[in-house]
Protein backbone atom coordinates (compact mmCIF):
# COMPACT_ATOMS: atom_id res chain seq x y z
CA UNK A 1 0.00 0.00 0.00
CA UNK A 2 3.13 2.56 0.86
CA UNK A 3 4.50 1.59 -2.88
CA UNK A 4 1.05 2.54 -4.29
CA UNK A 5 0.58 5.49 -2.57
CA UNK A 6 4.25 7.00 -3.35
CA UNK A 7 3.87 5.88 -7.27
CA UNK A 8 -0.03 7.37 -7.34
CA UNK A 9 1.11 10.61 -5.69
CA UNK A 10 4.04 10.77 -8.20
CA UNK A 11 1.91 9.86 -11.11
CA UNK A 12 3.20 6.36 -12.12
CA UNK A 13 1.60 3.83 -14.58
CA UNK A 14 0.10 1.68 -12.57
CA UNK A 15 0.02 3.71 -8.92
CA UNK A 16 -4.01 3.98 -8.36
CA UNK A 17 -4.43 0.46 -9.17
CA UNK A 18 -1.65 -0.79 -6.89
CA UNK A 19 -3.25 1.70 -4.41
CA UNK A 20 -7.11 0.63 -4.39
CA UNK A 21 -6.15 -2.92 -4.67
CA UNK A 22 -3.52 -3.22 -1.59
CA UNK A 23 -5.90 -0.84 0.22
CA UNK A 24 -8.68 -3.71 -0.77
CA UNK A 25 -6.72 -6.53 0.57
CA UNK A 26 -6.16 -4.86 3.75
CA UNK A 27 -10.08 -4.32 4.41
CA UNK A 28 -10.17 -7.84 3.52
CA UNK A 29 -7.84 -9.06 5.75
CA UNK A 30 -9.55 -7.09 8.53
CA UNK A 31 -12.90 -8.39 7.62
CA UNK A 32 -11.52 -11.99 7.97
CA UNK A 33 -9.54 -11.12 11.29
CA UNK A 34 -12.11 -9.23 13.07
CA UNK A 35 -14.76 -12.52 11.71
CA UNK A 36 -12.11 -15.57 13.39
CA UNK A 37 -11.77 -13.18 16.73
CA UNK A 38 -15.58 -13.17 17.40
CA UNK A 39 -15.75 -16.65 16.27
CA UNK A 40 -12.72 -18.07 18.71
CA UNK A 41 -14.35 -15.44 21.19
CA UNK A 42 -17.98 -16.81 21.10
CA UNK A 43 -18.60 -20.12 19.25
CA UNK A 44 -15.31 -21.82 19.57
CA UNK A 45 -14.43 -20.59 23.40
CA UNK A 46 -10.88 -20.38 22.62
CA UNK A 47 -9.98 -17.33 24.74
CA UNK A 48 -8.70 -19.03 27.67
CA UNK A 49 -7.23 -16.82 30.35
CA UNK A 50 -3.45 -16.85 28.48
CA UNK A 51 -5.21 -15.82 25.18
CA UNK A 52 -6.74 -12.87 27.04
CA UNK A 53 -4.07 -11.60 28.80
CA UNK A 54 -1.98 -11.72 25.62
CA UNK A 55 -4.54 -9.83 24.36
CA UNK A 56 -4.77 -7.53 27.15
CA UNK A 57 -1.00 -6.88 26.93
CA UNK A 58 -1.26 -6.45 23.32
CA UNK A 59 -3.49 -3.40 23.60
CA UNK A 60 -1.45 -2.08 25.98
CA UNK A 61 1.87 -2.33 24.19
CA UNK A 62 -0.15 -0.72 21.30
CA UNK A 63 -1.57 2.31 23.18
CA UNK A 64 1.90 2.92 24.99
CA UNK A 65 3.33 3.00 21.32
CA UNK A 66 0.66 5.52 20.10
CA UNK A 67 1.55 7.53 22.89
CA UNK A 68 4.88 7.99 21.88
CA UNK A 69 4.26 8.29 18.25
CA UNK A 70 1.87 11.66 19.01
CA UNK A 71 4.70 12.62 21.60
CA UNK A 72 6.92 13.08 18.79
CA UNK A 73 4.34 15.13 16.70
CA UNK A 74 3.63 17.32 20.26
CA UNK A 75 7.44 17.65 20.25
CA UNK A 76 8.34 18.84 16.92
CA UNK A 77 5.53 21.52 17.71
CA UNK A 78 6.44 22.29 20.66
CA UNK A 79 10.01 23.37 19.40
CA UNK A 80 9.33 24.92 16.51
CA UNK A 81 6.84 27.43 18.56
CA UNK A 82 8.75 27.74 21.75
CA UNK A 83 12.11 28.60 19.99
CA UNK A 84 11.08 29.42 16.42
CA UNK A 85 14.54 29.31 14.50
CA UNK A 86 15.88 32.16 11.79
CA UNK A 87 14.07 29.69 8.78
CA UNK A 88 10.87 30.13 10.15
CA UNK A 89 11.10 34.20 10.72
CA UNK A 90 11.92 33.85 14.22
CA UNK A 91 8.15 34.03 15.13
CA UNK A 92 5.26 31.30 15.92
CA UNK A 93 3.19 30.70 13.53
CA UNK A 94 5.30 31.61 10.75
CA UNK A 95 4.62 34.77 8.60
CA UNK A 96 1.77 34.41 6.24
CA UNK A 97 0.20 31.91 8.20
CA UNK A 98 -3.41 32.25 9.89
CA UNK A 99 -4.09 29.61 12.34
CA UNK A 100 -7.78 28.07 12.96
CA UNK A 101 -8.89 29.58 15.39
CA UNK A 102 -9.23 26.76 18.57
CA UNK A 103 -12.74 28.54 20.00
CA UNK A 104 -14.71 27.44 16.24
CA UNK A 105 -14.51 24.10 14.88
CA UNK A 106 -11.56 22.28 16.62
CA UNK A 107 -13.66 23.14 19.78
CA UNK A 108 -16.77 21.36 18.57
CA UNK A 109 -15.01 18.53 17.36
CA UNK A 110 -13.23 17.98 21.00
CA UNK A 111 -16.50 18.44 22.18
CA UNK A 112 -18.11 15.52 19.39
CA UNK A 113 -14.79 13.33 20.59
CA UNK A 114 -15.38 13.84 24.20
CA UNK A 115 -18.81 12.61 24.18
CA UNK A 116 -17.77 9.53 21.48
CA UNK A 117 -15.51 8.58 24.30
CA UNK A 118 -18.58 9.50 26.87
CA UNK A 119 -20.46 6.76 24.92
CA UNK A 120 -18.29 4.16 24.41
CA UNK A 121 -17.83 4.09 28.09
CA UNK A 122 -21.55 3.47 28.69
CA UNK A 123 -21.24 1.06 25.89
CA UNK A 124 -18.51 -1.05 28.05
CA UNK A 125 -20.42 -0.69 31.26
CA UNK A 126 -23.76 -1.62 29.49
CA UNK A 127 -22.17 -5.38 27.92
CA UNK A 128 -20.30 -5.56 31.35
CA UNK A 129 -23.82 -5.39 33.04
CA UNK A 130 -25.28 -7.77 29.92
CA UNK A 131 -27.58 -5.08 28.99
CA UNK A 132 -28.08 -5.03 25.02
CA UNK A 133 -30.65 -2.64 24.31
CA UNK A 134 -27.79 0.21 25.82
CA UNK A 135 -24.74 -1.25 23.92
CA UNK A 136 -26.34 -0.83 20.67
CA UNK A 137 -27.43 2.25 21.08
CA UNK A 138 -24.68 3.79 22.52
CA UNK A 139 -22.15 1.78 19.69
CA UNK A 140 -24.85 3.37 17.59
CA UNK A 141 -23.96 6.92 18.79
CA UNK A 142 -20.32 6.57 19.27
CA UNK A 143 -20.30 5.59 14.99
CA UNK A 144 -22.22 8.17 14.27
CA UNK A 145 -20.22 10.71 16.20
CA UNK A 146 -16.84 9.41 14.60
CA UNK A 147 -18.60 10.11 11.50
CA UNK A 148 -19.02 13.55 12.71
CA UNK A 149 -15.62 14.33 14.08
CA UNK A 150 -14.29 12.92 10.24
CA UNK A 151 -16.56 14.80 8.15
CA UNK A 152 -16.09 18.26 10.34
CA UNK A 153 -12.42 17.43 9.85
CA UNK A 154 -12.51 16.97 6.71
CA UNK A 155 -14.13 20.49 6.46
CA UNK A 156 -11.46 22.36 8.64
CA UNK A 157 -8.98 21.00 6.07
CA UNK A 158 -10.77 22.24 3.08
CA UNK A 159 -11.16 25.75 4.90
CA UNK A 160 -7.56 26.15 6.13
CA UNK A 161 -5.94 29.33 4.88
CA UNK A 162 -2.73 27.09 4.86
CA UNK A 163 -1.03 23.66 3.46
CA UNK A 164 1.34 20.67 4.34
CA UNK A 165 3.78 22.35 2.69
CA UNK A 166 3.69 25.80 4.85
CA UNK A 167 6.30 25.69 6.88
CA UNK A 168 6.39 23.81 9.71
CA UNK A 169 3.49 24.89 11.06
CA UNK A 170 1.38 22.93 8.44
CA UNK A 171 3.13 20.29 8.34
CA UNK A 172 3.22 19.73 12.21
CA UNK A 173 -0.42 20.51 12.01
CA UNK A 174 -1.51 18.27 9.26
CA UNK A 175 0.55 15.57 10.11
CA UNK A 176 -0.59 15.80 13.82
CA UNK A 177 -4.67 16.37 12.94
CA UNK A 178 -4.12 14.02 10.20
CA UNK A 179 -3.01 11.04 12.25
CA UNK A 180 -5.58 11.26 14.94
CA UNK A 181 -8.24 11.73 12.03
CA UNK A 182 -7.13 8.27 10.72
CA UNK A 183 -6.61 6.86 14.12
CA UNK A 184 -10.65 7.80 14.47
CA UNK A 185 -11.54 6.44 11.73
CA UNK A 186 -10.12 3.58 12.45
CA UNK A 187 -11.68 3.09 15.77
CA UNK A 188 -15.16 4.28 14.36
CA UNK A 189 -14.73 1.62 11.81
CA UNK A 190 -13.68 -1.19 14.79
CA UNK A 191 -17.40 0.32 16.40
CA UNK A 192 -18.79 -0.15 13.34
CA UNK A 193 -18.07 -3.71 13.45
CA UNK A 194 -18.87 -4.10 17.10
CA UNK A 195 -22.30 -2.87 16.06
CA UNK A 196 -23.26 -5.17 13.15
């Protein structure tokens, strides 16, 4: 998928397909994975204690490298506004550059995130008290509120006064907002599944 995406953003013979169809395999593969881990889960009861912990520890090893991976985004921000160097005009944000303003839509969409997270919490407590009128309806929420947060993403990129390629300031920005946005999507696609 990383050789499709370099040749279809450089315009090679050949890149979209390469693109589309490793991008298809990997929804595949996740269809199939997520399909054996309900069916060892429920059906086969193959998730012994070992199997869970390993799966416990897996999700921890995961999150703890997710935190460090947006560390080094918050970092590389951090620096460049803190002590802005000579290449970027000595001030934060560069010159030229108009920030989003935090108060508009990046404070709605903490606010839509906040209450995703508000609702997959209920969600957990409502299978952990076997009620299953409440965990579909707050899955049900929490998917439609990732859909949110991506589509009023989405918007606050096609409304920034500024690009990737601005400086550092858009590229820390994009890089940052653009991570998170996939690691939502993500997640709103594993609720997705949850739900059906």
């Amino acid at each position: 998928m990383t050789v499709g995406g370099v040749m279809y953003f450089h315009s090679y013979m050949f890149g979209d397909l390469l693109l589309c169809s490793s991008m298809s395999i990997i929804i595949l593969v996740m269809i199939v994975w997520w399909r054996d881990v309900i069916r060892e889960a429920t059906f086969q009861g193959h998730h012994t204690f070992v199997v869970q912990r390993g799966l416990r520890w897996g999700m921890l090893l995961f999150i703890l490298s997710e935190v460090m991976f947006f560390f080094s985004f918050f970092w590389a921000f951090f620096h460049s506004s803190l002590s802005p160097s000579i290449e970027l005009g000595s001030q934060w944000p560069p010159v030229g550059i108009v920030p989003i303003n935090a108060f508009d839509v990046p404070l709605l969409n903490t606010a839509v995130l906040l209450t995703s997270g508000a609702c997959v919490t209920w969600s957990h407590h409502a299978i952990i008290s076997g009620n299953r009128y409440h965990t579909i309806v707050a899955l049900f929420i929490t998917v439609v509120l990732g859909i949110i947060f991506t589509g009023l993403q989405a918007m606050e990129y096609v409304e920034a006064s500024f690009t990737i390629a601005d400086s550092a300031y858009g590229s820390t920005f994009f890089v940052a907002t653009g991570f998170h946005g996939l690691h939502v999507l993500i997640g709103t696609s594993f609720f997705n599944s949850l739900f059906f």
